[in-house]
C-alpha atoms as a PDB file:
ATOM      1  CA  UNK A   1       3.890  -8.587  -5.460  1.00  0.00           C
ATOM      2  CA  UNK A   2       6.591 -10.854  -3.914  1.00  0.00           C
ATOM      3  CA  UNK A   3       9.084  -8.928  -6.386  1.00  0.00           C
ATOM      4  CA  UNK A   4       8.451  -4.772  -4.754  1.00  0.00           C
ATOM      5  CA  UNK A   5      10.464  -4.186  -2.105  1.00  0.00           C
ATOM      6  CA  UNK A   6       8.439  -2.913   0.921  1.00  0.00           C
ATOM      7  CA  UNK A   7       9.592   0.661   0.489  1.00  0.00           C
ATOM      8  CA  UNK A   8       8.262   0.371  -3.219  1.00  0.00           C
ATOM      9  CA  UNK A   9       5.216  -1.145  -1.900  1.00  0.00           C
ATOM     10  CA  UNK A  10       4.360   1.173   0.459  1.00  0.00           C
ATOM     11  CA  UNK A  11       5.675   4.134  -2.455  1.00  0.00           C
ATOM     12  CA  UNK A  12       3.015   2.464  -4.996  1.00  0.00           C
ATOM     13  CA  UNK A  13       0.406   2.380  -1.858  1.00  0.00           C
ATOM     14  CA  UNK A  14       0.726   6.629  -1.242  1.00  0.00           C
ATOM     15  CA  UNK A  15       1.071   7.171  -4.775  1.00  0.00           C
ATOM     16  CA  UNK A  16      -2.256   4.541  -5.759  1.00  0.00           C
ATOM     17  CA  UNK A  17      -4.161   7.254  -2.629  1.00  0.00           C
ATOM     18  CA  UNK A  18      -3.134  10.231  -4.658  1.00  0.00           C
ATOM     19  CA  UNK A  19      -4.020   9.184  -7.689  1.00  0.00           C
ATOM     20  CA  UNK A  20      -7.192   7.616  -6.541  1.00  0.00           C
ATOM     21  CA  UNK A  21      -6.923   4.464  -8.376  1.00  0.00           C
ATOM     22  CA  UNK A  22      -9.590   2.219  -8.553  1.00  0.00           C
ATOM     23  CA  UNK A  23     -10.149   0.687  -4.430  1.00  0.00           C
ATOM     24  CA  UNK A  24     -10.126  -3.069  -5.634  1.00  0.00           C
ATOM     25  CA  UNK A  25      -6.254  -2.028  -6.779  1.00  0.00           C
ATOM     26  CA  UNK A  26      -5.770  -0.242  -3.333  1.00  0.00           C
ATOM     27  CA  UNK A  27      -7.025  -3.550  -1.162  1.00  0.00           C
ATOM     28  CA  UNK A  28      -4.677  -5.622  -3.010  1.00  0.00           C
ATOM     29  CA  UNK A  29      -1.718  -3.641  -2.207  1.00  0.00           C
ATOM     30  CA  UNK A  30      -3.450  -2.957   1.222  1.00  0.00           C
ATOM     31  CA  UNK A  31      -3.381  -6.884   1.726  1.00  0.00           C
ATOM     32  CA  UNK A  32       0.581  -6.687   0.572  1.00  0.00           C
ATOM     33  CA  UNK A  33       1.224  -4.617   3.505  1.00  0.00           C
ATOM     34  CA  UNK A  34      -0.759  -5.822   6.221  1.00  0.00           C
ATOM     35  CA  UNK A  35       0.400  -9.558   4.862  1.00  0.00           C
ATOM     36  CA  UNK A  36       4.177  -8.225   5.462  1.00  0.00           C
ATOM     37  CA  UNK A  37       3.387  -6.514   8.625  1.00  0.00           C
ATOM     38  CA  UNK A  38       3.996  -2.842   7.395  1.00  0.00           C
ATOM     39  CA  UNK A  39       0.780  -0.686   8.468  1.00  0.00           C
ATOM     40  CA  UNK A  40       2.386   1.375  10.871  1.00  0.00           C
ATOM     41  CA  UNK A  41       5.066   2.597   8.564  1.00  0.00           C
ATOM     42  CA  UNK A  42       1.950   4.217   6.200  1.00  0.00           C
ATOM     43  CA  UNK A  43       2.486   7.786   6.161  1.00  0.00           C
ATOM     44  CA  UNK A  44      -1.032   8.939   5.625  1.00  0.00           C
ATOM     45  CA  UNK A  45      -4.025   9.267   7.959  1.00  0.00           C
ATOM     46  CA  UNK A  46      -5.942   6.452   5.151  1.00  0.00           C
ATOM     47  CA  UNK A  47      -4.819   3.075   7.428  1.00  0.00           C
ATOM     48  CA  UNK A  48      -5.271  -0.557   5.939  1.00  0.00           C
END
């Protein structure tokens, strides 16, 4: 994941919670963000 920018990452995240993809898919990007520090720019009440 070293290759998504962080505003991709966190466009994939919101668009993985719409879509709701399978949750082993959603940790791993969840782990993404919190490993790069960007849970409070989530826009959605779901937090990592």
């Amino acid at each position: 994941m070293d290759y998504l920018s962080d505003e991709l990452l966190l466009e994939s995240y919101q668009k993985a919670l719409e879509l709701n993809l399978n949750s082993d898919f959603l940790s791993l990007i969840e782990e993404e963000i919190d490993r790069r520090n960007l849970t409070s720019q989530i826009k959605c009440s779901h937090h990592v």
